[in-house]
N, C-alpha and C. Protein backbone atom coordinates (compact mmCIF):
# COMPACT_ATOMS: atom_id res chain seq x y z
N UNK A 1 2.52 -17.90 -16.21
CA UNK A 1 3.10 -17.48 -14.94
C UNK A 1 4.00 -16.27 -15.19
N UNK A 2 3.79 -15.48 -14.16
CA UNK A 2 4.88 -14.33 -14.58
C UNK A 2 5.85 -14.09 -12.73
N UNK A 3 7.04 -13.14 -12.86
CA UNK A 3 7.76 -13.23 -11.52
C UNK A 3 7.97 -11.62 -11.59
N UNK A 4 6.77 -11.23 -10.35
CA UNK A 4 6.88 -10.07 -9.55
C UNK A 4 8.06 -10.18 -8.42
N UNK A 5 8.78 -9.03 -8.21
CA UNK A 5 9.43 -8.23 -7.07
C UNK A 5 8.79 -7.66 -5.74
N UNK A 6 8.19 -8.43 -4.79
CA UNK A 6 7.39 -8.42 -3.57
C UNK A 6 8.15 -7.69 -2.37
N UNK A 7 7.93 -6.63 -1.74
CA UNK A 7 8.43 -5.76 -0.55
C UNK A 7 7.01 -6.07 0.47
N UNK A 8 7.04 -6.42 1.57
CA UNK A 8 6.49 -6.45 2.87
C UNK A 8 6.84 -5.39 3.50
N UNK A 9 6.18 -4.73 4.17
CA UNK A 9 6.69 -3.61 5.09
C UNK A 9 6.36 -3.95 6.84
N UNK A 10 7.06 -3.60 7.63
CA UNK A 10 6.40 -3.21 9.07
C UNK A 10 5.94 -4.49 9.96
N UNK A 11 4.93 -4.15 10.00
CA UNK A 11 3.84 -5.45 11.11
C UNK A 11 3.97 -6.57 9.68
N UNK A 12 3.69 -6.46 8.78
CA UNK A 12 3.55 -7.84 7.73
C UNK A 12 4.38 -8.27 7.29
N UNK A 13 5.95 -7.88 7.14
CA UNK A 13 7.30 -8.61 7.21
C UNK A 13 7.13 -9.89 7.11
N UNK A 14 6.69 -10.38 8.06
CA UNK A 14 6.84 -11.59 8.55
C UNK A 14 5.94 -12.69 7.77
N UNK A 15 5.11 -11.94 6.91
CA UNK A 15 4.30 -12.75 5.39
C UNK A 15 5.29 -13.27 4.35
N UNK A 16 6.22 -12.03 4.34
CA UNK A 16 7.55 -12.49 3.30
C UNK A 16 8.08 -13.85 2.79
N UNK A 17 7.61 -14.29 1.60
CA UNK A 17 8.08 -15.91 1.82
C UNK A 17 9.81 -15.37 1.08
N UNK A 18 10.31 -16.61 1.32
CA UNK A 18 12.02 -16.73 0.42
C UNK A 18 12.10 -16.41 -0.58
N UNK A 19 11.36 -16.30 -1.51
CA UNK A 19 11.34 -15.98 -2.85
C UNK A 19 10.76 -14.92 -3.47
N UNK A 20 11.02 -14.30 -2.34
CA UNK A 20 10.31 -12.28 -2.57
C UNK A 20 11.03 -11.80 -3.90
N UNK A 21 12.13 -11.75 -4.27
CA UNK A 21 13.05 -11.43 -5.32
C UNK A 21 12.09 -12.01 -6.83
N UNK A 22 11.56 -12.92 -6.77
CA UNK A 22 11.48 -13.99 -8.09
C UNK A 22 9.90 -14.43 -7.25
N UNK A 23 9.02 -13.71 -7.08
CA UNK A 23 7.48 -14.45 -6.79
C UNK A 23 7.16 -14.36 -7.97
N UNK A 24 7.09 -16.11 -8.14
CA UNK A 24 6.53 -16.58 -9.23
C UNK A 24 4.55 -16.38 -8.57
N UNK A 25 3.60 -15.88 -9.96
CA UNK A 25 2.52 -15.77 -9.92
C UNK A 25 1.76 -15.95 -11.02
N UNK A 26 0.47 -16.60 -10.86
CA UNK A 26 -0.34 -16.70 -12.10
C UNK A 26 -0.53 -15.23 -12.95
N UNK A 27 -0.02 -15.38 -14.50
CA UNK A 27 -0.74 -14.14 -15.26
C UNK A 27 -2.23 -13.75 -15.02
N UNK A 28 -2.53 -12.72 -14.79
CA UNK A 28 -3.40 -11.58 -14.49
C UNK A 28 -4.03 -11.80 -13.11
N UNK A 29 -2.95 -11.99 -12.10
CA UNK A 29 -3.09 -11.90 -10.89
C UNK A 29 -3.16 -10.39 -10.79
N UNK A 30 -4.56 -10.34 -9.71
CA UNK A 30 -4.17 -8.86 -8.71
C UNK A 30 -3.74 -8.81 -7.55
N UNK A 31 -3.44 -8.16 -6.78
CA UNK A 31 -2.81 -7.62 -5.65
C UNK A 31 -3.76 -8.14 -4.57
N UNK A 32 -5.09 -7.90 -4.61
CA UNK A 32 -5.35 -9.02 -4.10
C UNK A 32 -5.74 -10.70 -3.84
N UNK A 33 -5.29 -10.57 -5.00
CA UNK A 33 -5.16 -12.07 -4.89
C UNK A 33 -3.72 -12.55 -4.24
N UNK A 34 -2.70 -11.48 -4.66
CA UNK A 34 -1.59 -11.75 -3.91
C UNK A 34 -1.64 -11.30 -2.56
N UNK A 35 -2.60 -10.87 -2.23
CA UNK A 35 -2.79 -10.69 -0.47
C UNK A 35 -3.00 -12.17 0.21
N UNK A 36 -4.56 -12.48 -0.50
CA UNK A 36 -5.00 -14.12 -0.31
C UNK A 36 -3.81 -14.76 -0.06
N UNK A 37 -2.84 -14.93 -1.36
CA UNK A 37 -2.19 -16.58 -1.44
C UNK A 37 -1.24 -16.21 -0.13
N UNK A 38 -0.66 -14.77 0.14
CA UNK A 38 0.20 -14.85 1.38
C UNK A 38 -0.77 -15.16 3.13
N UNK A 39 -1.61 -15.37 2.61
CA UNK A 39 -2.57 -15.22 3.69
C UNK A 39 -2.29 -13.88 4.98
N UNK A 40 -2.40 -12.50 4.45
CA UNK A 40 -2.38 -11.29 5.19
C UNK A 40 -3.36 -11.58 5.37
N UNK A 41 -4.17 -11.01 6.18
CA UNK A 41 -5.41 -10.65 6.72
C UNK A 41 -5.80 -9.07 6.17
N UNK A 42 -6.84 -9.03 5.15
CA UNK A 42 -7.33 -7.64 4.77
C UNK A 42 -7.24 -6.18 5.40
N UNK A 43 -7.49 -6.47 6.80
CA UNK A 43 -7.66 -5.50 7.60
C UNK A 43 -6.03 -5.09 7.60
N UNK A 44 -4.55 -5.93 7.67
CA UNK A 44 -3.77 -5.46 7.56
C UNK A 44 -3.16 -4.57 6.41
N UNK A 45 -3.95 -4.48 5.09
CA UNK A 45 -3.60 -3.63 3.95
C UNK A 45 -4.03 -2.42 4.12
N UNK A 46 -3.06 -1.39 4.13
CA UNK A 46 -3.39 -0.03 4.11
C UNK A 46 -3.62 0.79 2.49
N UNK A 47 -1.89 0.28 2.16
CA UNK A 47 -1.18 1.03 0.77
C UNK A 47 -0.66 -0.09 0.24
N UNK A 48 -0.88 -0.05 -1.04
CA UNK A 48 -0.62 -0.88 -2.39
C UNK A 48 0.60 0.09 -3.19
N UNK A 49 1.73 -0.10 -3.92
CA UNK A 49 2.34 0.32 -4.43
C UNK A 49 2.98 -0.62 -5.37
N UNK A 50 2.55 -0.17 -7.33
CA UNK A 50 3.26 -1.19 -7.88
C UNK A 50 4.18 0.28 -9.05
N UNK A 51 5.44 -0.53 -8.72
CA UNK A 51 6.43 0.24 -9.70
C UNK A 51 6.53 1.83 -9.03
N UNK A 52 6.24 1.92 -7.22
CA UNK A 52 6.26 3.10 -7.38
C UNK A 52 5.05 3.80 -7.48
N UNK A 53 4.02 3.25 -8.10
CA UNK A 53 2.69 4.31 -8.06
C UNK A 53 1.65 4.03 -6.78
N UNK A 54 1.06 4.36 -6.19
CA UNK A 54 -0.18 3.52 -5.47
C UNK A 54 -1.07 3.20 -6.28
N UNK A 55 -1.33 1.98 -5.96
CA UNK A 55 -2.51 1.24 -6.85
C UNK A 55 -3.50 0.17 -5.91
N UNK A 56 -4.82 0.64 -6.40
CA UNK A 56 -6.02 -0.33 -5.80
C UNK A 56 -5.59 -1.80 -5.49
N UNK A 57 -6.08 -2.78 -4.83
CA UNK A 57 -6.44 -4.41 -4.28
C UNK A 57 -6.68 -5.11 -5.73
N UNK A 58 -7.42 -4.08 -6.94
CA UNK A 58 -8.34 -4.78 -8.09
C UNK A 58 -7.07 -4.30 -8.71
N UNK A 59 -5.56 -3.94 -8.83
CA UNK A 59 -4.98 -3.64 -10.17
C UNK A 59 -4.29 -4.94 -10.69
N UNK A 60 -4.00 -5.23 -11.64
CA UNK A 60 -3.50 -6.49 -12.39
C UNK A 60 -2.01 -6.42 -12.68
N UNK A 61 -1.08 -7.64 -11.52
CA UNK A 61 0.27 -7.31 -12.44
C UNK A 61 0.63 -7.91 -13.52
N UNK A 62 1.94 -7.52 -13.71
CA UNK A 62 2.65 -7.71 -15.14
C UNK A 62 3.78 -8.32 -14.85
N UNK A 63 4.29 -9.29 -15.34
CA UNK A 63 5.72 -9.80 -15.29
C UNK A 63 6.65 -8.37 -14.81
N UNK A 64 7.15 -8.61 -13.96
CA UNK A 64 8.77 -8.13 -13.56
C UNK A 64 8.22 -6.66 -12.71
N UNK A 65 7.12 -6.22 -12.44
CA UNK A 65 6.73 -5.44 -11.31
C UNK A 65 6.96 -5.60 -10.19
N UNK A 66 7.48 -4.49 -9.64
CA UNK A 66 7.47 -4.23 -7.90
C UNK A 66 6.37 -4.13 -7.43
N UNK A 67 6.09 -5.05 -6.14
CA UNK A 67 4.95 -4.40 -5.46
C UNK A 67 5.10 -4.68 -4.01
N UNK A 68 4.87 -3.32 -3.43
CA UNK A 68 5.09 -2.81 -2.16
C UNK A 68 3.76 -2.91 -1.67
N UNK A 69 3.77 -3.62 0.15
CA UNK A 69 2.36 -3.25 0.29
C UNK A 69 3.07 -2.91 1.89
N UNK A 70 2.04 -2.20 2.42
CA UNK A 70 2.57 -1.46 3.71
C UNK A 70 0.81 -1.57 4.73
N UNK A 71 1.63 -2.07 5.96
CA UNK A 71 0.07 -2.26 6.84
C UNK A 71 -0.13 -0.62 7.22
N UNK A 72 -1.34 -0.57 8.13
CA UNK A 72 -1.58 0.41 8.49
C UNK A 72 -0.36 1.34 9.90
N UNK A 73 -0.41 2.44 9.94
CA UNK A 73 1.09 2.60 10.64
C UNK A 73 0.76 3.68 11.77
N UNK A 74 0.63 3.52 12.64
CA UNK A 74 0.34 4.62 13.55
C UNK A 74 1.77 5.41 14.22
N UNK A 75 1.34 6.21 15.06
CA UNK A 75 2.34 7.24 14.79
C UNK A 75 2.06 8.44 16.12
N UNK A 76 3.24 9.34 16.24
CA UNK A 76 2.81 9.95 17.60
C UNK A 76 3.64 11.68 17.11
């Protein structure tokens, strides 16, 4: 098990469980698999961001990574 640093953005906030600080997750989880277990709905993933970089649905985290995911965002 390793414990990622989880940011929700926008419309998906509200996925956020209590333990965003310390999400405990199985080693060589990806991003989407951490979509699954929060149960987002796919269509809500726009942008993936771990540590700061954008990264694919298929990237694999690592103990003690940030990962930012942000829905799609419209705009005027």
């Amino acid at each position: 098990m390793i414990k990622i640093e989880l940011k929700l953005f926008a419309t998906i906030a509200k996925y956020l469980p209590d333990s965003a600080n310390n999400f405990v997750v199985e080693d060589g989880s990806t991003i989407r698999a951490i979509v699954a277990k929060l149960g987002i709905p796919d269509s809500e993933v726009k942008l993936t961001f771990v540590n700061g970089i954008q990264q694919g649905l298929d990237h694999v985290l690592n103990d003690g990574d940030r990962l930012g995911i942000f829905p799609p965002v419209g705009g005027g």
